[in-house]
N, C-alpha and C. Protein backbone atom coordinates (compact mmCIF):
# COMPACT_ATOMS: atom_id res chain seq x y z
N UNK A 1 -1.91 135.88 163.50
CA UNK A 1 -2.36 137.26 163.49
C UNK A 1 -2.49 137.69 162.03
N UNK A 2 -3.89 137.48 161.81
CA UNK A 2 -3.82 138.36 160.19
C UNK A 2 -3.78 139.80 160.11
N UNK A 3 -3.09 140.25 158.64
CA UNK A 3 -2.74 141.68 158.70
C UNK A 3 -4.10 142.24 157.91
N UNK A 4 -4.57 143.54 157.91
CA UNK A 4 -5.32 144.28 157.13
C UNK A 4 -4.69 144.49 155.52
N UNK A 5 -5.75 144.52 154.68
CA UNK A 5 -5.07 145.35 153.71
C UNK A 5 -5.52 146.51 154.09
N UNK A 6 -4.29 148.08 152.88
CA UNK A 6 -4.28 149.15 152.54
C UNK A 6 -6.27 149.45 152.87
N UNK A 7 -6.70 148.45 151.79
CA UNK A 7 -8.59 149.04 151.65
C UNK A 7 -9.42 148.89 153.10
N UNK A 8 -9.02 147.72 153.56
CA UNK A 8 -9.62 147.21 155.07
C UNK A 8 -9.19 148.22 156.01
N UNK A 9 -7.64 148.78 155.77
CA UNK A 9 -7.57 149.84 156.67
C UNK A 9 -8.61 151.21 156.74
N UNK A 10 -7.97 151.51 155.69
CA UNK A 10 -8.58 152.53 155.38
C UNK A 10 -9.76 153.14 155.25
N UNK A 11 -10.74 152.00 154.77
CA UNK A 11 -12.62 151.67 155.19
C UNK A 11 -12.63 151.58 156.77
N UNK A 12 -11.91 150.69 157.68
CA UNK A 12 -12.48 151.25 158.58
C UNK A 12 -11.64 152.63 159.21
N UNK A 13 -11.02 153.48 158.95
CA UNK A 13 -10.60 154.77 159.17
C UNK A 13 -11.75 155.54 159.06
N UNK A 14 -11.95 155.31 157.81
CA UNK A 14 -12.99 156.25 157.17
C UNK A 14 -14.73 156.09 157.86
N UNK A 15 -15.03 155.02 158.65
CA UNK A 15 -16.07 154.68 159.12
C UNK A 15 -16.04 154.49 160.79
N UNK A 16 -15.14 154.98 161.09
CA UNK A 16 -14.63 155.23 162.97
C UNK A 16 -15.20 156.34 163.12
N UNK A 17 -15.61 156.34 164.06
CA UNK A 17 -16.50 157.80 164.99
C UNK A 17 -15.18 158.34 166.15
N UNK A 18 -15.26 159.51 166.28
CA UNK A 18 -14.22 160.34 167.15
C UNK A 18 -15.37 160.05 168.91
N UNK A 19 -14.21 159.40 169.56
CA UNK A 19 -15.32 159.58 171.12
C UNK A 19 -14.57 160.65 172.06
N UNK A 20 -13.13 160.87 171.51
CA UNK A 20 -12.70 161.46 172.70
C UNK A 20 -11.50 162.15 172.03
N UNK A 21 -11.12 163.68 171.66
CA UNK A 21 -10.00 164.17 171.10
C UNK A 21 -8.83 163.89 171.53
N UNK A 22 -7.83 164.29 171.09
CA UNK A 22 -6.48 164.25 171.29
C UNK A 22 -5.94 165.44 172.74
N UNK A 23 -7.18 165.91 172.40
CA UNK A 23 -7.13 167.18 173.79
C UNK A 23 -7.73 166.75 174.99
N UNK A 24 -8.67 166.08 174.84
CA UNK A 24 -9.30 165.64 176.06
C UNK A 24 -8.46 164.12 176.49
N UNK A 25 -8.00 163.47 175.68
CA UNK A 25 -7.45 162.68 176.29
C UNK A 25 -6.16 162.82 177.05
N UNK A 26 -5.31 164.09 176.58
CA UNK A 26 -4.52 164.09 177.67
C UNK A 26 -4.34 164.72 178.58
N UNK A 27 -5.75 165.95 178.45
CA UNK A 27 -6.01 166.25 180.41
C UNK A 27 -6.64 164.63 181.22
N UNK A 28 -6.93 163.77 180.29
CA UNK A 28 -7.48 162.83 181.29
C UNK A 28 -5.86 162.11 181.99
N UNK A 29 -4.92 161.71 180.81
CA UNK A 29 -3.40 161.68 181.56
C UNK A 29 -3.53 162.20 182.38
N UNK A 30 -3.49 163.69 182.67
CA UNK A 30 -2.99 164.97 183.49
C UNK A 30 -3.80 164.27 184.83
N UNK A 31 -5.12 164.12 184.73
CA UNK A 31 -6.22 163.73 186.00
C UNK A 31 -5.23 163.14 186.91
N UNK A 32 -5.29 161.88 185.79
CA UNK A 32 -4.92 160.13 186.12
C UNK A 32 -3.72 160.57 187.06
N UNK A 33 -2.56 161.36 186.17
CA UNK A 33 -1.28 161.46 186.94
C UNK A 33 -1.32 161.66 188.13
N UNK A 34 -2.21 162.54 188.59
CA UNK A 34 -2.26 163.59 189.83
C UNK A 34 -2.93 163.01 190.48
N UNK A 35 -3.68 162.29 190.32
CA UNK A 35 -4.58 160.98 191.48
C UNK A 35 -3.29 160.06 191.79
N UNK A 36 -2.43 159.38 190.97
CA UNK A 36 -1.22 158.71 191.18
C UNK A 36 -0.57 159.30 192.44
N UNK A 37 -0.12 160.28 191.75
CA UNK A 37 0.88 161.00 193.00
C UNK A 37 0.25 161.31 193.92
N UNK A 38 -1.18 161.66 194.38
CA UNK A 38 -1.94 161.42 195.66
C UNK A 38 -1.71 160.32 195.87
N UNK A 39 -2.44 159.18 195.50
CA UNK A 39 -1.81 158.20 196.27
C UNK A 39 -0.72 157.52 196.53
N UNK A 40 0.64 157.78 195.81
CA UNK A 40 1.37 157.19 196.02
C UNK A 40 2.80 157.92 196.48
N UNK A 41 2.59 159.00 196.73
CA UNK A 41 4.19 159.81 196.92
C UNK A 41 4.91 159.69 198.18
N UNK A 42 4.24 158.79 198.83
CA UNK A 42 4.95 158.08 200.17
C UNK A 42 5.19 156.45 199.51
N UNK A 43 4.95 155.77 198.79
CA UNK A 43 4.96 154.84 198.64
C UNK A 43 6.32 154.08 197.87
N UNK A 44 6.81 154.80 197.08
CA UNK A 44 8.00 153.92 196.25
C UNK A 44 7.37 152.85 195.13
N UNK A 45 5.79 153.35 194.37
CA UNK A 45 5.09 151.90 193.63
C UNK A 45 5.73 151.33 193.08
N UNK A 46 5.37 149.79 192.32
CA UNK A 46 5.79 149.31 191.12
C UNK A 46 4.41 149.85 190.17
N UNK A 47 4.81 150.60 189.07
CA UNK A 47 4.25 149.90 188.18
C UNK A 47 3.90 148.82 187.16
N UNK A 48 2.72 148.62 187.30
CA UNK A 48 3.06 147.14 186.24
C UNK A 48 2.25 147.25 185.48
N UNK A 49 2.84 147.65 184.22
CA UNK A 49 2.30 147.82 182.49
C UNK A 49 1.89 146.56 182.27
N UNK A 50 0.49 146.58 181.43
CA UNK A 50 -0.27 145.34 181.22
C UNK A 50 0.12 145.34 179.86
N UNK A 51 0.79 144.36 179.71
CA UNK A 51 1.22 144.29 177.82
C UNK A 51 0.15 143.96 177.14
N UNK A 52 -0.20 143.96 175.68
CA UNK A 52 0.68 145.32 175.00
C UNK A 52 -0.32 146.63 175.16
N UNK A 53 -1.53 146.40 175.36
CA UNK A 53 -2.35 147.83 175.30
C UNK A 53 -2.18 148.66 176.42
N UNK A 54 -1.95 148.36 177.42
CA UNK A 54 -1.10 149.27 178.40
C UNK A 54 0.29 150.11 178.10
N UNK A 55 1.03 149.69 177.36
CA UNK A 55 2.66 149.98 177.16
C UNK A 55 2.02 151.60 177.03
N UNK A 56 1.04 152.08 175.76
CA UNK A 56 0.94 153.34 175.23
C UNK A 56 0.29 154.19 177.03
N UNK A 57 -0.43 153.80 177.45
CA UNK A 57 -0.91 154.41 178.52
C UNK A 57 0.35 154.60 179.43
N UNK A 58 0.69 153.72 180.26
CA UNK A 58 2.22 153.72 180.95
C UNK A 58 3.38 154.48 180.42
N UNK A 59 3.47 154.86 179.28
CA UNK A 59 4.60 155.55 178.43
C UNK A 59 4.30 156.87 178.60
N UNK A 60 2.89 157.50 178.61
CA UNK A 60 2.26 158.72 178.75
C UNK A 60 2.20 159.09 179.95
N UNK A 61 1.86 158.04 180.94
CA UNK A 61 2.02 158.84 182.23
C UNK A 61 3.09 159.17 182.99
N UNK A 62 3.95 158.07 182.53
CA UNK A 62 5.24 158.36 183.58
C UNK A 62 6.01 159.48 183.32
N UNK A 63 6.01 160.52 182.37
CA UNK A 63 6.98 162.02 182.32
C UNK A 63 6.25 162.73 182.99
N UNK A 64 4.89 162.44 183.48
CA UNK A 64 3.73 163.06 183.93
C UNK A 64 3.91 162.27 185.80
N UNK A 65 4.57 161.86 185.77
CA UNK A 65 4.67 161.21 187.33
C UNK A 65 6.02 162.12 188.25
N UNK A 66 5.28 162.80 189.09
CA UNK A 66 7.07 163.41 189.75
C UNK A 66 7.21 162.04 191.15
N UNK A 67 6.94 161.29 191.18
CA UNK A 67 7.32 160.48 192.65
C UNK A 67 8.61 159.49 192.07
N UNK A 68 9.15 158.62 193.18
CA UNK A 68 9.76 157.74 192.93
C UNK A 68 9.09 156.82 192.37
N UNK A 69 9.38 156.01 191.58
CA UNK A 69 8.78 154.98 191.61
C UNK A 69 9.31 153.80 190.49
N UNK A 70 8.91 152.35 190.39
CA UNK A 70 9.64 151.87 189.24
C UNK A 70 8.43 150.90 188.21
N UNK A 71 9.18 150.67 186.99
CA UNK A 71 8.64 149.73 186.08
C UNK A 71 8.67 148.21 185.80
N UNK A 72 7.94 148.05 186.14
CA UNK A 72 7.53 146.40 185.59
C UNK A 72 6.72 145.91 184.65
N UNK A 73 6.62 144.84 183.96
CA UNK A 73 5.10 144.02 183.03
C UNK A 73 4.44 143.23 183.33
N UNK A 74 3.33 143.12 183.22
CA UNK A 74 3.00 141.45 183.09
C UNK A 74 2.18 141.69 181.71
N UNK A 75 2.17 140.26 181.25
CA UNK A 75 1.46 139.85 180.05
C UNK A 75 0.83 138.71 179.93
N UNK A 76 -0.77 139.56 179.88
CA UNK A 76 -1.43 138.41 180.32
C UNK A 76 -3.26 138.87 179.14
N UNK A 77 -3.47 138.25 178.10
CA UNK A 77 -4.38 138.75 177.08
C UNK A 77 -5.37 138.14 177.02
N UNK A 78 -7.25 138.26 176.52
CA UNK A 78 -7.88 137.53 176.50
C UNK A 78 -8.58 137.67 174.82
N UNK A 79 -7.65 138.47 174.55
CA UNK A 79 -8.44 138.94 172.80
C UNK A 79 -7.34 138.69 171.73
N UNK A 80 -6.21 138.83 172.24
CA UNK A 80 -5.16 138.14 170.75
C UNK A 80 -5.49 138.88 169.28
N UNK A 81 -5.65 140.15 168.97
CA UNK A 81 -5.77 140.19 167.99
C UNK A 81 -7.43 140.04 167.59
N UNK A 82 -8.38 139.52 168.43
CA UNK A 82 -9.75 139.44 168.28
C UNK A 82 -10.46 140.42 168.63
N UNK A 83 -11.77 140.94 168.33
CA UNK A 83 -12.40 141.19 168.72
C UNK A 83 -13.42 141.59 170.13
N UNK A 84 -13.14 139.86 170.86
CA UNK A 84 -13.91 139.50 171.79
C UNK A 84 -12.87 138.99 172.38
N UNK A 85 -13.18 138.74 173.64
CA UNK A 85 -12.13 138.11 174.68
C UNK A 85 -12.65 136.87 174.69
N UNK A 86 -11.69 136.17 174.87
CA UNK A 86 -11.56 134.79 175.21
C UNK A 86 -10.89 133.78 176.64
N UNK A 87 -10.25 132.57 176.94
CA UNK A 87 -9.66 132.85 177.64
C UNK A 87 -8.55 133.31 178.39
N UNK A 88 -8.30 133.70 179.43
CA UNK A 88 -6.76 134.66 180.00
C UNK A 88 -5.28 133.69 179.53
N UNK A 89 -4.73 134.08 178.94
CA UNK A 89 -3.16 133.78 178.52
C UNK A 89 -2.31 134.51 179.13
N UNK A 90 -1.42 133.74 180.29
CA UNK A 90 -0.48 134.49 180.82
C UNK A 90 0.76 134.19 179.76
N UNK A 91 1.64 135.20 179.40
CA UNK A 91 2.84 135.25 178.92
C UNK A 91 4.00 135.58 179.56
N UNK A 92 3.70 136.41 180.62
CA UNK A 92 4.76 136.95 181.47
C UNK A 92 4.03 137.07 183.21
N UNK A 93 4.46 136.37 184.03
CA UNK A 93 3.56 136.91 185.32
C UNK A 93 5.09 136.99 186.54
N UNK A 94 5.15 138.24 186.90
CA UNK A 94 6.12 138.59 187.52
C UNK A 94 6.25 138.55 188.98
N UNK A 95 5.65 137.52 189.12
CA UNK A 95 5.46 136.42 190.49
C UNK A 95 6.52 137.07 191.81
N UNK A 96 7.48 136.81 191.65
CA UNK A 96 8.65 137.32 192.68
C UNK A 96 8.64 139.02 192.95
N UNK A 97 8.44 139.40 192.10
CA UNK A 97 8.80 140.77 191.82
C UNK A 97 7.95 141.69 192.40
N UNK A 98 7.19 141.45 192.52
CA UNK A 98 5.80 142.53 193.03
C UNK A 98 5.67 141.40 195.05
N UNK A 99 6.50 141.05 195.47
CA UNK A 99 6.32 140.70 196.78
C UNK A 99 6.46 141.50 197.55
N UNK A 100 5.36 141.91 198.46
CA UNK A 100 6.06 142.93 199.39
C UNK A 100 5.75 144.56 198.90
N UNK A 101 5.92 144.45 197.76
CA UNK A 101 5.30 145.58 196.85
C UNK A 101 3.56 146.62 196.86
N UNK A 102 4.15 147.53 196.19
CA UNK A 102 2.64 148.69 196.67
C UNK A 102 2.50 148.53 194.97
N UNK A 103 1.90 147.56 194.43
CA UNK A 103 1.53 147.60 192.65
C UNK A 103 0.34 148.39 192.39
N UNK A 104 0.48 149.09 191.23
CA UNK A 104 -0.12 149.80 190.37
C UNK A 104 -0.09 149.20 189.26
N UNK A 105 -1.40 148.62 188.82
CA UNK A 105 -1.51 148.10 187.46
C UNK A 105 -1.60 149.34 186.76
N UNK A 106 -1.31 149.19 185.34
CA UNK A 106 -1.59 150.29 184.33
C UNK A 106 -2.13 149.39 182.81
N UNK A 107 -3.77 149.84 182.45
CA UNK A 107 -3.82 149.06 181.37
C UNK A 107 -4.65 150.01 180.91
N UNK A 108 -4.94 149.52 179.58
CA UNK A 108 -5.50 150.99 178.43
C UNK A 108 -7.23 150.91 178.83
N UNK A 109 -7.72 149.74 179.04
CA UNK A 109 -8.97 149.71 178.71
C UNK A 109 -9.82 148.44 180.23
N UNK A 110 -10.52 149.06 180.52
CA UNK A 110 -11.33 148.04 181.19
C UNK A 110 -12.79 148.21 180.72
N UNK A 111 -12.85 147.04 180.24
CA UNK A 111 -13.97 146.22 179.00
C UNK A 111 -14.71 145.57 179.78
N UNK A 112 -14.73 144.05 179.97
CA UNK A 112 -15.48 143.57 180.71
C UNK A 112 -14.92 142.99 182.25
N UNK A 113 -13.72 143.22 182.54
CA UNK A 113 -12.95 143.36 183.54
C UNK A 113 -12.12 141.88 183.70
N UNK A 114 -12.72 141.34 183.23
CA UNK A 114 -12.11 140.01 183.61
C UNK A 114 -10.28 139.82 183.87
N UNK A 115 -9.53 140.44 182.64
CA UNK A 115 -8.00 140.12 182.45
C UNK A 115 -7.47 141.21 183.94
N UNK A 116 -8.53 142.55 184.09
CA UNK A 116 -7.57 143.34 185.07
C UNK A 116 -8.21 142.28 186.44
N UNK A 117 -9.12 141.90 186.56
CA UNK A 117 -9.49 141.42 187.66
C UNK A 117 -8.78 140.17 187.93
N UNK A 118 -8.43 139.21 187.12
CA UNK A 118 -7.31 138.00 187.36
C UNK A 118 -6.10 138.77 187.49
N UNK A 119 -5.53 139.75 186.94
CA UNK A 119 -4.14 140.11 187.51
C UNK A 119 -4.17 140.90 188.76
N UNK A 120 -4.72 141.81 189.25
CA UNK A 120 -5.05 141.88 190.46
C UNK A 120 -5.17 140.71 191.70
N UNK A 121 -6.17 140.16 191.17
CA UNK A 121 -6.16 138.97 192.36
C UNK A 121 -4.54 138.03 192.19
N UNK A 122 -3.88 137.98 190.90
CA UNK A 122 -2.52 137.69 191.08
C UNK A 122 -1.27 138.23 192.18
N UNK A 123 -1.61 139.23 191.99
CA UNK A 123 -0.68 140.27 192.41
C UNK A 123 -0.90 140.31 193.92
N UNK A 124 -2.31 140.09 194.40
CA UNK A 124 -2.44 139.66 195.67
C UNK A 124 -1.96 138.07 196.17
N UNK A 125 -2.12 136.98 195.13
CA UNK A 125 -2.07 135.81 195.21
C UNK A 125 -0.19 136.22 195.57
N UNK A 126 0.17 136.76 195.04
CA UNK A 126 1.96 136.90 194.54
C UNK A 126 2.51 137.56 196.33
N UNK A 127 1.84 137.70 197.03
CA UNK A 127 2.18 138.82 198.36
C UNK A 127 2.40 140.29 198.35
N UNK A 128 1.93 140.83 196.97
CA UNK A 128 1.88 142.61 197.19
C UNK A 128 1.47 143.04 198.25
N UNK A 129 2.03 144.17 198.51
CA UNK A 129 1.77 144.45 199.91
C UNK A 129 -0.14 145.52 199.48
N UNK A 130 0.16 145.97 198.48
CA UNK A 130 -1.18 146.63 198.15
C UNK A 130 -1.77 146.21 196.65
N UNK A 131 -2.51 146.63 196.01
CA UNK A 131 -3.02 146.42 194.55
C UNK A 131 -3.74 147.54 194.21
N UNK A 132 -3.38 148.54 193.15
CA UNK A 132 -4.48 149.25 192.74
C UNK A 132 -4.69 149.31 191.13
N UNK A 133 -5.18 149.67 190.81
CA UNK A 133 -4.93 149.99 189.24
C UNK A 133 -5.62 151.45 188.55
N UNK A 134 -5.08 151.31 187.57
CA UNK A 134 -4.96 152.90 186.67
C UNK A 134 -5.70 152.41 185.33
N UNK A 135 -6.62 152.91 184.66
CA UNK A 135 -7.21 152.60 183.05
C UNK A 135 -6.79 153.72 182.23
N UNK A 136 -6.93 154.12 181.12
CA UNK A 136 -7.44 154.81 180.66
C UNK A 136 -8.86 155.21 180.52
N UNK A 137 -9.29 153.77 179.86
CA UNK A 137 -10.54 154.22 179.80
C UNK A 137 -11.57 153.20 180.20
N UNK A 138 -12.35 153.42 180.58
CA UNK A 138 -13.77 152.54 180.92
C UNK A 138 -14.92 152.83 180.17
N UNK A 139 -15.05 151.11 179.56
CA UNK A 139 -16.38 150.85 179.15
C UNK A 139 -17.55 151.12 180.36
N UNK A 140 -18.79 152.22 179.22
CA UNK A 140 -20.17 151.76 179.80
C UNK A 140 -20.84 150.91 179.78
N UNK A 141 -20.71 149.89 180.35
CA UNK A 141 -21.27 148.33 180.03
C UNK A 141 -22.01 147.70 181.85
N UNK A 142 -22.30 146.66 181.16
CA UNK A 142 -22.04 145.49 182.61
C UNK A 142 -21.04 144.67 182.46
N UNK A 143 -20.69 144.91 184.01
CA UNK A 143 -18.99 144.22 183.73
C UNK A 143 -18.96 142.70 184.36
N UNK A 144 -18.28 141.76 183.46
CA UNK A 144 -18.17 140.16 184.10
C UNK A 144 -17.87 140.08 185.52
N UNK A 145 -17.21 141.43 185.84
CA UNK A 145 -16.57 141.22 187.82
C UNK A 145 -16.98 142.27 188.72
N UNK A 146 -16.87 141.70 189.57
CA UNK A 146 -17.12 142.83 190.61
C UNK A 146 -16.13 144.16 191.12
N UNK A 147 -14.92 143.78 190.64
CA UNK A 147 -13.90 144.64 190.47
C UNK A 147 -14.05 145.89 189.83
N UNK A 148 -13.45 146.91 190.02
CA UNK A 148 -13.26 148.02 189.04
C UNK A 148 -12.19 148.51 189.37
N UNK A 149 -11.92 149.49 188.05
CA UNK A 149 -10.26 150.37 188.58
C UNK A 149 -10.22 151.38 189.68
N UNK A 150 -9.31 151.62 190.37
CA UNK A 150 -9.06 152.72 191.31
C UNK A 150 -9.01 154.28 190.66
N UNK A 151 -8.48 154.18 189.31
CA UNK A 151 -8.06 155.43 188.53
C UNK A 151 -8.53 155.53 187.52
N UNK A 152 -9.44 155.98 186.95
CA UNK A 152 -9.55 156.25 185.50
C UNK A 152 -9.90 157.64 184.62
N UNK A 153 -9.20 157.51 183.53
CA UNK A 153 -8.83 158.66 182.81
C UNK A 153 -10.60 158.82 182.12
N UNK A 154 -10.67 157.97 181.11
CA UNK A 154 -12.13 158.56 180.75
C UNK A 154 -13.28 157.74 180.65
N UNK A 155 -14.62 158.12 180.31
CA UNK A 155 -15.32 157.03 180.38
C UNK A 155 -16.34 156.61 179.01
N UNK A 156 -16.24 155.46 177.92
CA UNK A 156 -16.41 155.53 176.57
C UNK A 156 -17.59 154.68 176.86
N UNK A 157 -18.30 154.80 175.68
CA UNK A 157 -19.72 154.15 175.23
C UNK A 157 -18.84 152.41 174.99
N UNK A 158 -20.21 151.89 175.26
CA UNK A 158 -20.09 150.89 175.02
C UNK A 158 -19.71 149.91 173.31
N UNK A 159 -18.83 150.54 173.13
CA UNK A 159 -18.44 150.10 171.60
C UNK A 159 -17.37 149.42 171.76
N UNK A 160 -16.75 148.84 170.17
CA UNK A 160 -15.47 149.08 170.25
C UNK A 160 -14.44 150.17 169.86
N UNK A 161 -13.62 150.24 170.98
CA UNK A 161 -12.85 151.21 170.60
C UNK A 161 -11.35 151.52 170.27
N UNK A 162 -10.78 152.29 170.05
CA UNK A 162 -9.43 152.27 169.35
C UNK A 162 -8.38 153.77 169.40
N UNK A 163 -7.43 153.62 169.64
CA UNK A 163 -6.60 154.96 169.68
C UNK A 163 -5.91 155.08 170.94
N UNK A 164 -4.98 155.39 171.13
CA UNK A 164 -4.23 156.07 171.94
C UNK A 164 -3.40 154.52 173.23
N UNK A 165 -3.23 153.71 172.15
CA UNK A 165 -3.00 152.25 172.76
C UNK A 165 -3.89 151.07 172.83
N UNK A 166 -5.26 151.76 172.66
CA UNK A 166 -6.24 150.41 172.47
C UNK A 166 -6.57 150.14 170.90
N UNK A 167 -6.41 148.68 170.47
CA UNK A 167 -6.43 148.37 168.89
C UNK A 167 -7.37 147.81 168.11
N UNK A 168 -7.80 147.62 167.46
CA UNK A 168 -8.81 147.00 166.51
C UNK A 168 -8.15 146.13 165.40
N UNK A 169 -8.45 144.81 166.17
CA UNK A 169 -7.49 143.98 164.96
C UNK A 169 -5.68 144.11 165.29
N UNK A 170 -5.47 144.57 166.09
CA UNK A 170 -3.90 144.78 166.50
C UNK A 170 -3.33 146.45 165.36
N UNK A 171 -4.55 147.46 164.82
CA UNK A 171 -4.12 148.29 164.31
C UNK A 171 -4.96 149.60 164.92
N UNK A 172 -4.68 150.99 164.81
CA UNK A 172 -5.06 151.88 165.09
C UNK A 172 -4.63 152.46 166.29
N UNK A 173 -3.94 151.89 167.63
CA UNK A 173 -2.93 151.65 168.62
C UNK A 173 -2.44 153.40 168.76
N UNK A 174 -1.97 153.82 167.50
CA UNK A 174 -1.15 155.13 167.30
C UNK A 174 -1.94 156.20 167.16
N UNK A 175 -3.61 156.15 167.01
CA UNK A 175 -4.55 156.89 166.84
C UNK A 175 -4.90 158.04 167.48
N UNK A 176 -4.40 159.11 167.26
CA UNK A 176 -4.63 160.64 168.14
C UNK A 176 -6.27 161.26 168.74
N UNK A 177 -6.41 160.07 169.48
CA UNK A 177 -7.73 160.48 169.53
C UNK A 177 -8.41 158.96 170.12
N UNK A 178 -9.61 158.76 171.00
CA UNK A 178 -9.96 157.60 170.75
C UNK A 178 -11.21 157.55 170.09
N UNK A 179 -11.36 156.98 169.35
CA UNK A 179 -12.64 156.48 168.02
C UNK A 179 -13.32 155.35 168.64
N UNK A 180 -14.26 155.00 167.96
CA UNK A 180 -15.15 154.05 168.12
C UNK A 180 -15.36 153.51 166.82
N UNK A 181 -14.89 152.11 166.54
CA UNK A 181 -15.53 151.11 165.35
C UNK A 181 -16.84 151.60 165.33
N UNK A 182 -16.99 151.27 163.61
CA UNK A 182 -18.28 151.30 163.18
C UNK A 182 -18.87 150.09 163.19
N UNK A 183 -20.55 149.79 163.35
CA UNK A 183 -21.08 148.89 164.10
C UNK A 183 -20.66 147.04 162.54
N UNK A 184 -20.74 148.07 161.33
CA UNK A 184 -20.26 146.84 160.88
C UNK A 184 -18.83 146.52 161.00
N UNK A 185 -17.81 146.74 161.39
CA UNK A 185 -16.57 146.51 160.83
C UNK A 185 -16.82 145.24 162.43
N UNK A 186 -17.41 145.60 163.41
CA UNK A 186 -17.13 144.67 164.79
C UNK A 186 -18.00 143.57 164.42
């Protein structure tokens, strides 16, 4: 994993486009939450945070969740620090744990769908008793699967993007706001 310098940071700071404020992104939380607890306030879910660009999304919703419910991970990446996805790397797949279970994936970004669409079909492969999932945000694109999320908070241009848990280069993650790379830095 290479690091940025101070100048690399900071050039692309300075050359990121704003797609979505710090205000609008967390009535989209607020949405997301309240679709959750529709569907699930009879249920007892697991959630299962998609490491690591999920952790920031999952961290935001749950003070925003009034149901029962509990936490889990899986870790499973197709970009490493890249750009572009590559192929799926499981690191953590919580096989036993979600049996029987009503899972709620939670991940920051559905891009070209592929990583939420293999953990899904996991989670079914695993005996969940249901599968749904939660984004933040969705690319306008064509997507590699036929899948899509059940929940999503907002919906971004087809760029790359960054802030509020999704990263560029493994930086920008903490970003109050989500931005869009500028077309040279991708």
């Amino acid at each position: 994993m290479s690091k940025m310098t101070p100048e690399q940071f900071h050039g692309v700071r300075q050359r990121m486009d704003l797609i979505a404020d710090q205000a609008a992104v967390e009535r989209a939380f607020d949405d997301m939450a309240q679709a959750i607890e529709q569907r699930y306030a009879d249920k007892d879910p697991l959630l299962l945070c998609v490491v690591t660009g999920g952790i920031v999304t999952a961290g935001l919703l749950l003070p925003r969740l009034d149901i029962q419910l509990r936490l889990d991970y899986v870790h499973a990446s197709r970009y490493r620090g890249a750009t572009s996805g590559g192929e799926l790397h499981w690191r953590h797949r919580p096989s036993e744990a979600i049996q029987g279970e009503h899972v709620l994936v939670v991940d920051d970004i559905f891009d070209e769908g592929c990583t939420m669409a293999a953990i899904v079909d996991a989670c079914v492969a695993d005996g969940a008793a249901s599968v749904q999932s939660v984004v933040l945000a969705r690319k306008e694109r064509a997507h590699a699967t036929d899948y899509r999320p059940d929940i999503i908070g907002l919906t971004v241009p087809d760029r790359y993007v960054m802030g509020y848990g999704l990263d560029y280069k493994n930086y920008f993650r903490n970003a109050a706001g989500i931005y869009a790379a500028a077309d040279e830095d991708v």
